[in-house]
C-alpha atoms as a PDB file:
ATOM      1  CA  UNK A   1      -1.584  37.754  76.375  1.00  0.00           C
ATOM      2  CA  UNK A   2      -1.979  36.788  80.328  1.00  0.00           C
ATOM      3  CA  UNK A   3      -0.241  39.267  82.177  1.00  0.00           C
ATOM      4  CA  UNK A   4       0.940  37.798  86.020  1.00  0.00           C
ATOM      5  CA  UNK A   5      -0.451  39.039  88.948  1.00  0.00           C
ATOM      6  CA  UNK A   6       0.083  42.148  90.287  1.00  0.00           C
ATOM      7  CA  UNK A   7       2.377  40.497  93.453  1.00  0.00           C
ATOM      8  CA  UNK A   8       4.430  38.825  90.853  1.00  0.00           C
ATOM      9  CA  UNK A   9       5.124  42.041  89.285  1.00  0.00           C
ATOM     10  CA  UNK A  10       6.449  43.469  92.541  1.00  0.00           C
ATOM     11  CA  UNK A  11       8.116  40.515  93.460  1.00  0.00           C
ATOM     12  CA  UNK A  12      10.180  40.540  90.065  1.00  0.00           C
ATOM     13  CA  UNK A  13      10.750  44.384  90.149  1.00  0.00           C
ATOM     14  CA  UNK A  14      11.960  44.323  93.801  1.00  0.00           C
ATOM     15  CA  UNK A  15      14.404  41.510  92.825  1.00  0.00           C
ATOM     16  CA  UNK A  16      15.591  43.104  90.196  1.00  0.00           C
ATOM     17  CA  UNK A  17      16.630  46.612  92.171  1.00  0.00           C
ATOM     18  CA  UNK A  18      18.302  44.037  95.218  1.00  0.00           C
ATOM     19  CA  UNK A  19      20.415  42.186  92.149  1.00  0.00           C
ATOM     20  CA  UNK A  20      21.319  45.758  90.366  1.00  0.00           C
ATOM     21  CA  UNK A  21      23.041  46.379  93.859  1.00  0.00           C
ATOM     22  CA  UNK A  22      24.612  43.175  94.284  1.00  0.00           C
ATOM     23  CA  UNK A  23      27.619  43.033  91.802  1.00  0.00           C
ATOM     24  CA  UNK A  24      25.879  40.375  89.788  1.00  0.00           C
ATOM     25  CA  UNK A  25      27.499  40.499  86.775  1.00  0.00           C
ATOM     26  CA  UNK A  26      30.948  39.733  88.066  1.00  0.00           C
ATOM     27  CA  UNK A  27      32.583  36.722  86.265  1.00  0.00           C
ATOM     28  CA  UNK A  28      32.371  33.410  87.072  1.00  0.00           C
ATOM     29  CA  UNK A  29      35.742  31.819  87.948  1.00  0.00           C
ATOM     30  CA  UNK A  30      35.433  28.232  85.909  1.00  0.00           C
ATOM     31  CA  UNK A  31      39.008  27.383  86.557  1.00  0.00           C
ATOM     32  CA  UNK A  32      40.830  25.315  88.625  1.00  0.00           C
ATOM     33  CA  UNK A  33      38.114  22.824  89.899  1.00  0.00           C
ATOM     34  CA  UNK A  34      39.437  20.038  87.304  1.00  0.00           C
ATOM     35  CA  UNK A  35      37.121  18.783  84.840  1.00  0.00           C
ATOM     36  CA  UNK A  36      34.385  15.880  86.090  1.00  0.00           C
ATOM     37  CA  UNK A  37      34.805  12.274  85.931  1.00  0.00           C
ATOM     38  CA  UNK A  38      32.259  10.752  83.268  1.00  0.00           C
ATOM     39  CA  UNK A  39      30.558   9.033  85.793  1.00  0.00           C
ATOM     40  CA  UNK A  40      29.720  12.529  87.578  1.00  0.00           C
ATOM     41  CA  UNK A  41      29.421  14.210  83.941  1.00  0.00           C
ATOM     42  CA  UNK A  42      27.114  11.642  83.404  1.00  0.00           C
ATOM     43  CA  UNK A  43      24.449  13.114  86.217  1.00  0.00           C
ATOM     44  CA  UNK A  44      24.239  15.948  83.552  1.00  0.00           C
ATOM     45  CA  UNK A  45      25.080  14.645  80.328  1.00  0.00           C
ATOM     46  CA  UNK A  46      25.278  11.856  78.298  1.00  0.00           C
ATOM     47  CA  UNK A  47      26.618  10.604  74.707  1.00  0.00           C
ATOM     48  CA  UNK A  48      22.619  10.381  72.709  1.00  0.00           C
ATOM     49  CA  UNK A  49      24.748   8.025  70.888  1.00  0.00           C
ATOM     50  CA  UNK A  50      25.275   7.976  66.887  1.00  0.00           C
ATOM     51  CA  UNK A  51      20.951   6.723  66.122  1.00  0.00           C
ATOM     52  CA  UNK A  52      18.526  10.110  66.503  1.00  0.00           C
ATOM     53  CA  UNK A  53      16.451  10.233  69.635  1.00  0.00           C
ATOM     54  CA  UNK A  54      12.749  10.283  68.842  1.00  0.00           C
ATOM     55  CA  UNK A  55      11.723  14.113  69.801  1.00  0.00           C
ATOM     56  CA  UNK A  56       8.388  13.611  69.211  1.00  0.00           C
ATOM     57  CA  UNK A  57       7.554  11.359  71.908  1.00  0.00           C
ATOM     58  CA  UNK A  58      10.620  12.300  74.286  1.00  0.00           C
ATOM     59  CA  UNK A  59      12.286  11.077  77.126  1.00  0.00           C
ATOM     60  CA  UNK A  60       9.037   8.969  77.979  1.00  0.00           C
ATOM     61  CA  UNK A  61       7.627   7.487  74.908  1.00  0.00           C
ATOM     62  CA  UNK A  62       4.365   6.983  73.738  1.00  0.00           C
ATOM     63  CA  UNK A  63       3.638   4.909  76.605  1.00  0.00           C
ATOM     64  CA  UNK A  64       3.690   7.592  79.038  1.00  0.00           C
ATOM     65  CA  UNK A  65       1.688   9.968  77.461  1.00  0.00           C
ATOM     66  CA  UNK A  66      -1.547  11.251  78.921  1.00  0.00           C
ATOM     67  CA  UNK A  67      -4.805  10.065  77.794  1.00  0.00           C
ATOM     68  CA  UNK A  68      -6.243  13.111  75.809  1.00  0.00           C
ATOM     69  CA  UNK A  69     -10.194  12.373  75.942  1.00  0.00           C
ATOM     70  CA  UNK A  70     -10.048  11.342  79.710  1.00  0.00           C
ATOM     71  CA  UNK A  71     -10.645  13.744  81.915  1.00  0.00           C
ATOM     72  CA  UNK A  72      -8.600  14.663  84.742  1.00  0.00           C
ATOM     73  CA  UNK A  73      -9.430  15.755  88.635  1.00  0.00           C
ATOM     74  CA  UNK A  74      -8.307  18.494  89.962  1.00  0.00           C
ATOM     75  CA  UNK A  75      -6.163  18.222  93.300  1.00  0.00           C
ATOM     76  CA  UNK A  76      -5.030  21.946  93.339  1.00  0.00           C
ATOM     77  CA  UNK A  77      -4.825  25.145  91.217  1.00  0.00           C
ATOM     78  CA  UNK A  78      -1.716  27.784  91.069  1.00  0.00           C
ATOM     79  CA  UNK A  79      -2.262  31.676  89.406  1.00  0.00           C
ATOM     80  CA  UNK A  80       0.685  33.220  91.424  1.00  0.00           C
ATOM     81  CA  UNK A  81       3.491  32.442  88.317  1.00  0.00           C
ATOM     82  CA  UNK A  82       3.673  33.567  84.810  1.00  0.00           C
ATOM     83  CA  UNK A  83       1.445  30.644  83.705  1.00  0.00           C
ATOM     84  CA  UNK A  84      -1.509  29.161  85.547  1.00  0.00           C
ATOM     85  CA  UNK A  85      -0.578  25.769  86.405  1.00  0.00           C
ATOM     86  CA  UNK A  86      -2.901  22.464  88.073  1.00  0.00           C
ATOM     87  CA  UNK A  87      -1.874  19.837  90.044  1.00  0.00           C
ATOM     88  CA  UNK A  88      -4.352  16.673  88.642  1.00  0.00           C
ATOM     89  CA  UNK A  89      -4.825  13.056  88.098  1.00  0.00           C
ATOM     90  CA  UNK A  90      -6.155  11.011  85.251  1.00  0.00           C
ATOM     91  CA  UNK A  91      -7.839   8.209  85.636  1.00  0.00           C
ATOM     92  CA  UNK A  92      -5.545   5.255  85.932  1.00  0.00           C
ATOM     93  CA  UNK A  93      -4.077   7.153  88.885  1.00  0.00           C
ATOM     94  CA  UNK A  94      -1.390   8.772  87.710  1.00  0.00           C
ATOM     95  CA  UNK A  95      -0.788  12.952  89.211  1.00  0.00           C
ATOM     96  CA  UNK A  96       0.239  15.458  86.826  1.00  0.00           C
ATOM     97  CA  UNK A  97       1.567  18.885  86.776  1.00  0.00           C
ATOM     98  CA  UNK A  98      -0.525  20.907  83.750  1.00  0.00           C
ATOM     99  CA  UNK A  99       1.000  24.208  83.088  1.00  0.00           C
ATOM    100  CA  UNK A 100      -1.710  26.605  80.506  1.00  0.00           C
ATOM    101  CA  UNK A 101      -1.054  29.420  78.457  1.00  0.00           C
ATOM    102  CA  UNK A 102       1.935  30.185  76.287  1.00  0.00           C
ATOM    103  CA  UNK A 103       4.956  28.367  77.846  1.00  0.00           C
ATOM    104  CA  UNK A 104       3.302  25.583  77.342  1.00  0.00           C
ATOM    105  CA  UNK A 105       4.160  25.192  74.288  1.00  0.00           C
ATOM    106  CA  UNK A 106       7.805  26.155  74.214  1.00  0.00           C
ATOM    107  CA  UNK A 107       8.746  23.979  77.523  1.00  0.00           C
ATOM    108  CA  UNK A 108       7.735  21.022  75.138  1.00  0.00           C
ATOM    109  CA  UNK A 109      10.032  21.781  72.475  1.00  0.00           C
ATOM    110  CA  UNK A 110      13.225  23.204  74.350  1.00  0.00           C
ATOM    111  CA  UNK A 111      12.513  20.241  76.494  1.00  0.00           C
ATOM    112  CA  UNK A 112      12.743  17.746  73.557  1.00  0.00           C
ATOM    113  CA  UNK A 113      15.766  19.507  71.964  1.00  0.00           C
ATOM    114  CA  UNK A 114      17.829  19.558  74.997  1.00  0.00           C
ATOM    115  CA  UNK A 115      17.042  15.326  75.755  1.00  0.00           C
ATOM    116  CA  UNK A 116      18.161  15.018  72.027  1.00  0.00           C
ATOM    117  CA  UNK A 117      21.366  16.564  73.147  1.00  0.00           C
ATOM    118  CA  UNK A 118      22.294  14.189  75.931  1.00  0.00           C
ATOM    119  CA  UNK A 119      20.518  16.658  78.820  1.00  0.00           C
ATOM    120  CA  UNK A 120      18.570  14.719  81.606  1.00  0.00           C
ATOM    121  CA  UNK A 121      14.757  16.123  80.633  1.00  0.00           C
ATOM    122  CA  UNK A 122      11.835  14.666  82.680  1.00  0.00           C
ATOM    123  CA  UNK A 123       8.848  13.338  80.252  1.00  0.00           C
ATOM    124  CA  UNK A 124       6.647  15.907  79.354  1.00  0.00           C
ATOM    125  CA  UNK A 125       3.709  16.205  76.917  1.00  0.00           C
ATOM    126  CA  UNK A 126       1.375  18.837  75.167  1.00  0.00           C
ATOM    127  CA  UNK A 127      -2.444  18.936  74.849  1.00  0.00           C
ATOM    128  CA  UNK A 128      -3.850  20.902  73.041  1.00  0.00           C
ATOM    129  CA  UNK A 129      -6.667  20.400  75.458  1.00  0.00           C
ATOM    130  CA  UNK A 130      -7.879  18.844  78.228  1.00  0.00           C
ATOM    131  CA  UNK A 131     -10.752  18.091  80.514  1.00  0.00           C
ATOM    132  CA  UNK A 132     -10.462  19.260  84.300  1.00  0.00           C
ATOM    133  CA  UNK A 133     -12.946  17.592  86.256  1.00  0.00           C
ATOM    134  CA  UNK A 134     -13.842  19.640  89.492  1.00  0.00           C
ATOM    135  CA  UNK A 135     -15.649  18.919  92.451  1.00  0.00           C
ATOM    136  CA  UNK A 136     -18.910  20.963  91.181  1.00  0.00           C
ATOM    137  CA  UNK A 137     -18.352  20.883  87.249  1.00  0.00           C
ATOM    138  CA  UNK A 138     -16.233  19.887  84.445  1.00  0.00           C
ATOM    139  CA  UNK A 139     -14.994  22.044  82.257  1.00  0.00           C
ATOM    140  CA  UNK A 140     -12.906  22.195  78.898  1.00  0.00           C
ATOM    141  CA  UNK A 141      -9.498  23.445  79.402  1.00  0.00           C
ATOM    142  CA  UNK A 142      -6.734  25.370  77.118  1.00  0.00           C
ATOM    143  CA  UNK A 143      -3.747  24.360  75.673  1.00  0.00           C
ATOM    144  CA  UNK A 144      -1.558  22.779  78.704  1.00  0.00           C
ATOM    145  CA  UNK A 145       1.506  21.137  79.324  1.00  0.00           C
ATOM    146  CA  UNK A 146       1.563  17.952  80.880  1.00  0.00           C
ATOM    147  CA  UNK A 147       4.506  16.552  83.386  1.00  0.00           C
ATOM    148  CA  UNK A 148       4.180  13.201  85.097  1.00  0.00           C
ATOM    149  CA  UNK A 149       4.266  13.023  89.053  1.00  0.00           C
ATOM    150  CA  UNK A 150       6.615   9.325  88.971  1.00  0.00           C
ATOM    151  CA  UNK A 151       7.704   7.391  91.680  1.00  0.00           C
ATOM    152  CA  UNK A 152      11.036   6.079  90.007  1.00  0.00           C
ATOM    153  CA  UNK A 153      11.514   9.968  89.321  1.00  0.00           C
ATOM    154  CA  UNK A 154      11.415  12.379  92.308  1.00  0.00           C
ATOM    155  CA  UNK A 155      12.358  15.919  91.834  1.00  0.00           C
ATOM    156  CA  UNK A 156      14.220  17.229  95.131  1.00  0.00           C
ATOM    157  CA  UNK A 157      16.312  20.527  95.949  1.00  0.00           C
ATOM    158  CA  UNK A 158      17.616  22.903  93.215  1.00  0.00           C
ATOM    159  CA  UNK A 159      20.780  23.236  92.169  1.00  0.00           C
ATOM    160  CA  UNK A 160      23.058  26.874  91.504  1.00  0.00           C
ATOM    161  CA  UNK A 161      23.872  27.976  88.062  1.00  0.00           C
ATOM    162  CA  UNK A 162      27.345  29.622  89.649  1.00  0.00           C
ATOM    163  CA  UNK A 163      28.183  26.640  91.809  1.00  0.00           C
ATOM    164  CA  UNK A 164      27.468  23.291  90.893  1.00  0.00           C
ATOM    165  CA  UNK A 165      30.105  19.855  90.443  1.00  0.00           C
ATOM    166  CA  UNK A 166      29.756  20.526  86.044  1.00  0.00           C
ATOM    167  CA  UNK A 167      31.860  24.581  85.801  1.00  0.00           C
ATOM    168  CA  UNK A 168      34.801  23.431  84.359  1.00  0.00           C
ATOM    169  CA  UNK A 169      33.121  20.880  81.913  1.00  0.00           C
ATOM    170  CA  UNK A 170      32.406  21.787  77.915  1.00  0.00           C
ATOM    171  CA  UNK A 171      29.089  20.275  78.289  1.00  0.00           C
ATOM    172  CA  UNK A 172      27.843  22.185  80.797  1.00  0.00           C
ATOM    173  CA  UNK A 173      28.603  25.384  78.791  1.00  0.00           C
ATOM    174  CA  UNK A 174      27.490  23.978  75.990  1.00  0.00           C
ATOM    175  CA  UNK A 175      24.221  23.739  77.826  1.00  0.00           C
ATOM    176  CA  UNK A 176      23.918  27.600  78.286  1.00  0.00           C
ATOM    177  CA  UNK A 177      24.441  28.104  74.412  1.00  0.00           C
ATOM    178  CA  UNK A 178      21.927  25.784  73.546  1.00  0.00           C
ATOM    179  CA  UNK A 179      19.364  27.880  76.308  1.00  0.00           C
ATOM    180  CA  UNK A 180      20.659  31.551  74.252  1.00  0.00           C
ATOM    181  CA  UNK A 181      20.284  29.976  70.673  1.00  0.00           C
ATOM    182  CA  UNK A 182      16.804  29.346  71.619  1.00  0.00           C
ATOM    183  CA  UNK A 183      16.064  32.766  73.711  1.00  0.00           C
ATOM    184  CA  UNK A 184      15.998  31.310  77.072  1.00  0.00           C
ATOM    185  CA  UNK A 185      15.094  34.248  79.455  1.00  0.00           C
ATOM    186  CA  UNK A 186      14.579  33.062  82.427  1.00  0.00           C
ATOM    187  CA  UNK A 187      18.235  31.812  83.952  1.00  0.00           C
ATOM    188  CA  UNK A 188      17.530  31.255  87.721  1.00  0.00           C
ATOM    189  CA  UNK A 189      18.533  28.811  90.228  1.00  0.00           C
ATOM    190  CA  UNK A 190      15.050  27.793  91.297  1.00  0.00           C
ATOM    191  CA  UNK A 191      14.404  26.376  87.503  1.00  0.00           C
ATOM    192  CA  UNK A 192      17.082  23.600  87.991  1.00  0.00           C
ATOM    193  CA  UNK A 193      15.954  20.663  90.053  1.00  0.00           C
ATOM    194  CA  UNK A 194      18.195  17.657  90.578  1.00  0.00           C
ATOM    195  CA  UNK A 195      15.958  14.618  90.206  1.00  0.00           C
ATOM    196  CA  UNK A 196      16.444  10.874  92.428  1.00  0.00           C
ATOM    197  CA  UNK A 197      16.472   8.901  89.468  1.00  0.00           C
ATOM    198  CA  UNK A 198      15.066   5.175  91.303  1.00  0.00           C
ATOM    199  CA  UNK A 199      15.720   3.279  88.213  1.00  0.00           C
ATOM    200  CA  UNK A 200      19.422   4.113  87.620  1.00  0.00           C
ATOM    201  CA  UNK A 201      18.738   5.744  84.037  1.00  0.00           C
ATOM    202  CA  UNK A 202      21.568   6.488  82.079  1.00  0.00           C
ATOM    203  CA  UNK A 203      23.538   4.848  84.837  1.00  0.00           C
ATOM    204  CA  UNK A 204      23.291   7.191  87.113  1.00  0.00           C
ATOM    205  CA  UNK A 205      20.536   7.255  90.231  1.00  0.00           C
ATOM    206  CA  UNK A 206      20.847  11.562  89.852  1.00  0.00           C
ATOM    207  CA  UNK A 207      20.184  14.012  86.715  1.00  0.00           C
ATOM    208  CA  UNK A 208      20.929  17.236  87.216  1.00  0.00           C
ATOM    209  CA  UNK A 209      18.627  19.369  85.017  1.00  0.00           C
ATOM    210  CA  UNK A 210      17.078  22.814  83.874  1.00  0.00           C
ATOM    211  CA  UNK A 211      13.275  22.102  84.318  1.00  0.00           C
ATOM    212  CA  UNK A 212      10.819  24.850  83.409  1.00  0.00           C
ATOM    213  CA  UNK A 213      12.266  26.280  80.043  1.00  0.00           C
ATOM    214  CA  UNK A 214       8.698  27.539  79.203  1.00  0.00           C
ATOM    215  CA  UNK A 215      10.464  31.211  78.631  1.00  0.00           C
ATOM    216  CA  UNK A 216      12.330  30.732  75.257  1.00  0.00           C
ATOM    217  CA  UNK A 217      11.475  31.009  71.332  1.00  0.00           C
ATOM    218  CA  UNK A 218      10.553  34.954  71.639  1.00  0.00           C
ATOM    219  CA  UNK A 219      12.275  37.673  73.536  1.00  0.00           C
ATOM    220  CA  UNK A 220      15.078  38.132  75.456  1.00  0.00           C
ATOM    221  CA  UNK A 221      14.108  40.391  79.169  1.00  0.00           C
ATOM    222  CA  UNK A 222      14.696  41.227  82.408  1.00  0.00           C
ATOM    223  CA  UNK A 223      10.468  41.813  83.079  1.00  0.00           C
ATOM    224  CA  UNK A 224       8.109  39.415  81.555  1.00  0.00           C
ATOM    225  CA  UNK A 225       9.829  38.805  77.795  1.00  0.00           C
ATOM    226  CA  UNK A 226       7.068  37.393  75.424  1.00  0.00           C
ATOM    227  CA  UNK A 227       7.918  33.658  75.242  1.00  0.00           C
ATOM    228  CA  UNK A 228       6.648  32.189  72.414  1.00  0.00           C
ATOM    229  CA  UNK A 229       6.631  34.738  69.742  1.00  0.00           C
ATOM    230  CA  UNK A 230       7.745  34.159  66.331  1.00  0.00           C
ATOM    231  CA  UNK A 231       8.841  37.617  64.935  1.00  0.00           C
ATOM    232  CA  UNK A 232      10.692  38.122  67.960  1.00  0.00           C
ATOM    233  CA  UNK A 233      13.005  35.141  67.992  1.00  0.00           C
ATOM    234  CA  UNK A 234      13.674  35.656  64.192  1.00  0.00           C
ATOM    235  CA  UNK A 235      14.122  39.869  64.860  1.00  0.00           C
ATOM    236  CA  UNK A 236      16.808  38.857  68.220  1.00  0.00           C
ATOM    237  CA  UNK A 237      20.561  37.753  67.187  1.00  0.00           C
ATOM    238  CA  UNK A 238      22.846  35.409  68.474  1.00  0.00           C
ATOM    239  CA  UNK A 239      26.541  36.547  68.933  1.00  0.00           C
ATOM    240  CA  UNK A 240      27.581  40.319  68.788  1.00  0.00           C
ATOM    241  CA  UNK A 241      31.057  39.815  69.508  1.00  0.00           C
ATOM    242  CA  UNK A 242      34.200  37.829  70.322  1.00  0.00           C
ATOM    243  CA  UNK A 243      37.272  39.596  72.445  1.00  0.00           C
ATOM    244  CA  UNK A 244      39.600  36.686  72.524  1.00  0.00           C
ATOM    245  CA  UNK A 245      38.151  34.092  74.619  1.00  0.00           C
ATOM    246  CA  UNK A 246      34.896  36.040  75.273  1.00  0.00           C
ATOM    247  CA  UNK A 247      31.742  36.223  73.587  1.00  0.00           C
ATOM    248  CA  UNK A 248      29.025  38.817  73.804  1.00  0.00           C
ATOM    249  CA  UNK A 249      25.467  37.437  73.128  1.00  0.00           C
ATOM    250  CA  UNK A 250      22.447  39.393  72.288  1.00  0.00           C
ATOM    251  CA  UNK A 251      20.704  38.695  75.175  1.00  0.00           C
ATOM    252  CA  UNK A 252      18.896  40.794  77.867  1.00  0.00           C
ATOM    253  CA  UNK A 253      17.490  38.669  80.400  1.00  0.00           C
ATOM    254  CA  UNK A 254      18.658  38.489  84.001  1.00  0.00           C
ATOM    255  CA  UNK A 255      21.608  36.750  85.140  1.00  0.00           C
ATOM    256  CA  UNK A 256      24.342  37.800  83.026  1.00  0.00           C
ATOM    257  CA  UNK A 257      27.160  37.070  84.725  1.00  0.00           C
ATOM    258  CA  UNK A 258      26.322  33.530  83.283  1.00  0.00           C
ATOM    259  CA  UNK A 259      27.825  34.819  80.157  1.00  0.00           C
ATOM    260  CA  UNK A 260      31.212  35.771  81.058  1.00  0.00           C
ATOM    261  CA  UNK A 261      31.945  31.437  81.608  1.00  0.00           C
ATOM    262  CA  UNK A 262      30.955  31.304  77.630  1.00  0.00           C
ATOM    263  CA  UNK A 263      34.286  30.792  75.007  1.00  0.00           C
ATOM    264  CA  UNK A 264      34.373  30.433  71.244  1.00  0.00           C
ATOM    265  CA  UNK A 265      35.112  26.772  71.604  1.00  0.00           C
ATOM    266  CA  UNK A 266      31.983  26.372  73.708  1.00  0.00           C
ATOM    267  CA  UNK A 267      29.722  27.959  71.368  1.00  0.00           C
ATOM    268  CA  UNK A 268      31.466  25.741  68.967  1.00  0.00           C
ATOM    269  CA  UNK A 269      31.007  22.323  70.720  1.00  0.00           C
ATOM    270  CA  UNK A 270      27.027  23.163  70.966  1.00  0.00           C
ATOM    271  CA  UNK A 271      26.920  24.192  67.436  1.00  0.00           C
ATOM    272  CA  UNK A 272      28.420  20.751  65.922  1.00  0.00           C
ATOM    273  CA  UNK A 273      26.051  18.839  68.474  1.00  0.00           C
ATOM    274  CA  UNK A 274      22.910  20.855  67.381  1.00  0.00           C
ATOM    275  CA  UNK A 275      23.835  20.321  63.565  1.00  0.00           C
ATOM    276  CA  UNK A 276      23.880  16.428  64.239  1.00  0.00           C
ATOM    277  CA  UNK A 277      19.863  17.027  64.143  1.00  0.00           C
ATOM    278  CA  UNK A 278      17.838  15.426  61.158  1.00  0.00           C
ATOM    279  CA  UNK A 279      15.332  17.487  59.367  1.00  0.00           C
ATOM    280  CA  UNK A 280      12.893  14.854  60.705  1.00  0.00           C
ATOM    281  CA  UNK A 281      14.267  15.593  64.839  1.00  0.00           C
ATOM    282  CA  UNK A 282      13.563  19.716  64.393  1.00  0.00           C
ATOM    283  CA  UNK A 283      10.157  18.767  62.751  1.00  0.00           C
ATOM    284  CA  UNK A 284       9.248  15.910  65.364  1.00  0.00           C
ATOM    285  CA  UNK A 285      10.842  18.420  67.973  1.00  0.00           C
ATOM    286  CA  UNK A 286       7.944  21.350  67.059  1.00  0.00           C
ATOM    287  CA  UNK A 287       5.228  18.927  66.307  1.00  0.00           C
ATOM    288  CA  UNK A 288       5.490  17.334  69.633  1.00  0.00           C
ATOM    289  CA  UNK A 289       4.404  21.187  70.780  1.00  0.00           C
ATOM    290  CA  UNK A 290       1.706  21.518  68.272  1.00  0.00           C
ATOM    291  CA  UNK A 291       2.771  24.195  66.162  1.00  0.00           C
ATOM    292  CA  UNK A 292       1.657  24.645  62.707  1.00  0.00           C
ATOM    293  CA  UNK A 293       4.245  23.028  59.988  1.00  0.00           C
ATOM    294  CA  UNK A 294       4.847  26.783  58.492  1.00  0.00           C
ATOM    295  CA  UNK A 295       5.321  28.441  61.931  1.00  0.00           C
ATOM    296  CA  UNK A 296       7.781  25.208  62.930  1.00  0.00           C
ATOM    297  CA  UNK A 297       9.824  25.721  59.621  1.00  0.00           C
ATOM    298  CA  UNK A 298      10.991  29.743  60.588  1.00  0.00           C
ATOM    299  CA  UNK A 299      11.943  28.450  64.241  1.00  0.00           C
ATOM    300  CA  UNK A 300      13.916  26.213  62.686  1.00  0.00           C
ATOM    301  CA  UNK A 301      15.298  28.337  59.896  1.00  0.00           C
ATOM    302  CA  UNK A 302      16.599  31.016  62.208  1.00  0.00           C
ATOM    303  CA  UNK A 303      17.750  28.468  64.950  1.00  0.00           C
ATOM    304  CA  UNK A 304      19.808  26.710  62.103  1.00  0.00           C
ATOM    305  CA  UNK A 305      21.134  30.436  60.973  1.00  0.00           C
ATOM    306  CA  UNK A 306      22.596  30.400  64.814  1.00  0.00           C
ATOM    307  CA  UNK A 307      23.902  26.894  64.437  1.00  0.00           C
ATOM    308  CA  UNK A 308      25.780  28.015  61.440  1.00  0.00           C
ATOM    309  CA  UNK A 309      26.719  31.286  63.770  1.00  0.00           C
ATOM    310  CA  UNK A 310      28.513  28.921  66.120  1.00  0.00           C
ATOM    311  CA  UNK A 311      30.153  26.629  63.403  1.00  0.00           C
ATOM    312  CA  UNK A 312      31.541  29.995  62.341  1.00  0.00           C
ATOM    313  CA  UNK A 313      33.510  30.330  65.400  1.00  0.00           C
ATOM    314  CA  UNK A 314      37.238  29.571  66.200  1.00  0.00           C
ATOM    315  CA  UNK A 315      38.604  29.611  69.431  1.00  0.00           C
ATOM    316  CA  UNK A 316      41.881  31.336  70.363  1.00  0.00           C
ATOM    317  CA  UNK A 317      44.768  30.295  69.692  1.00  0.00           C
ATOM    318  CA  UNK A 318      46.302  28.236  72.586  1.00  0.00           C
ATOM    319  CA  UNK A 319      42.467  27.445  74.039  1.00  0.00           C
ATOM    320  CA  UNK A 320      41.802  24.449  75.629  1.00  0.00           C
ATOM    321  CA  UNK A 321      39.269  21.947  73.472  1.00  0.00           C
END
């Protein structure tokens, strides 16, 4: 395992001592601010429809994919985050962000799950490796993900888990189940990016969306979970308890004040929209990371148990749907 620099150690540990200070896990008021209009809901979510999105090939399709045998130059090179992560270009021109080492994986798959859902996801891509072509040698490179740089889709500002224009709505809660069925530990602001769509996808010119969701499918932490670890995920549960209209999750990452927005019915809504999956979507959803059909099959298995978790659920009586 790649453990980050030692800066990024005290960066995370001095954050964490300012936040234990700060009151974070107050509640966060979701009523009152009316629920969106679909054409603002939209800029977050949208209806997949009743025919199963391809989660193999994602958001961008075959035809976007990177060329796996070309190599790729190298404009820049990044160490300071939990992954090591290149800035590159293949050859027809196109620039790249390649993330290495074990989120690269996961991002694939969580990324792929939550565009089946209806949740803006930029295309993205897995090698299981690649050529980086320097300006004094070439060498072979690791397992990386690959995200392309487009002109029709700019990534701008980020957007605030605890203020943002989608509180009141079902979907956007639904959104933070999906992330704690699937172990997603790292909950911070600076992961959402709200992307100038030039195209008008989805009939919208903005997606609001949670980017780098590398950090699922292991352990749930407040310093450096394991991502990507099997036993883990299947060892971690899902709900511990329900007190009316709030659930307690088994989660220990930062940021959980998120929580407290979470009710039955919520959990609910993303449980019925996860079990709308195929056998062939999960499988085409895990492939599309490269993981072995045997290792894909127990993600699955315990990820369905959850699914069933949330089915389980009935709101209170009186709740709003």
């Amino acid at each position: 395992m790649r453990w980050p620099p030692v800066s990024t150690v005290v960066a995370v540990v001095a954050a964490l001592m300012i936040g234990g200070c700060g009151g974070h896990t107050a509640n966060i008021q979701t009523a009152g601010a009316g629920s969106p209009a679909p054409p603002a809901l939209a800029q977050l979510w949208v209806d997949p429809g009743a025919a199963p999105r391809d989660l193999f090939w994602g958001v961008g399709g075959q035809s976007l994919a990177p060329p796996a045998s070309a190599p790729f130059t190298v404009e820049a090179f990044d160490d300071q985050g939990f992954s090591v992560s290149y800035d590159v270009i293949s050859p027809d021109g196109t620039r790249w962000s390649a993330k290495i080492g074990p989120e690269a994986q996961t991002e694939v798959v969580v990324s792929r799950i939550m565009w089946g859902l209806g949740y803006h996801q930029p295309p993205i891509y897995y090698l299981p490796s690649w050529t980086a072509a320097g300006p004094r040698h070439t060498t072979r490179e690791s397992e990386a993900r690959f995200r392309p740089k487009l002109t029709t889709l700019v990534a701008g500002e980020s957007w605030k888990w605890a203020d943002n224009p989608f509180l009141s709505a079902r979907e956007f809660r639904g959104m933070l189940v999906v992330l704690l069925m699937l172990n997603s530990t790292d909950l911070k602001d600076s992961n959402n990016t709200i992307y100038d769509v030039k195209d008008a996808r989805d009939g919208v010119a903005r997606w609001f969306l949670v980017r780098d969701l590398g950090a699922a499918l292991g352990e749930t932490g407040k310093l450096f979970p394991r991502r990507n670890w099997l036993e883990g995920f299947e060892r971690s549960g899902f709900i511990t308890r329900v007190s009316g209209q709030q659930v307690e999750f088994d989660y220990h990452g930062r940021h959980q004040a998120l929580l407290t927005m979470i009710t039955p019915a919520d959990v609910q809504w993303a449980a019925q929209r996860l079990q709308r999956f195929t056998d062939q979507q999960w499988r085409d959803a895990f492939r599309a990371g490269n993981y072995d059909a045997a290792i894909a099959d127990r993600y699955i298995t315990r990820i369905k148990a959850k699914v069933a978790d949330g089915l389980a659920l009935r709101a209170a009586p009186g709740a709003a749907s």
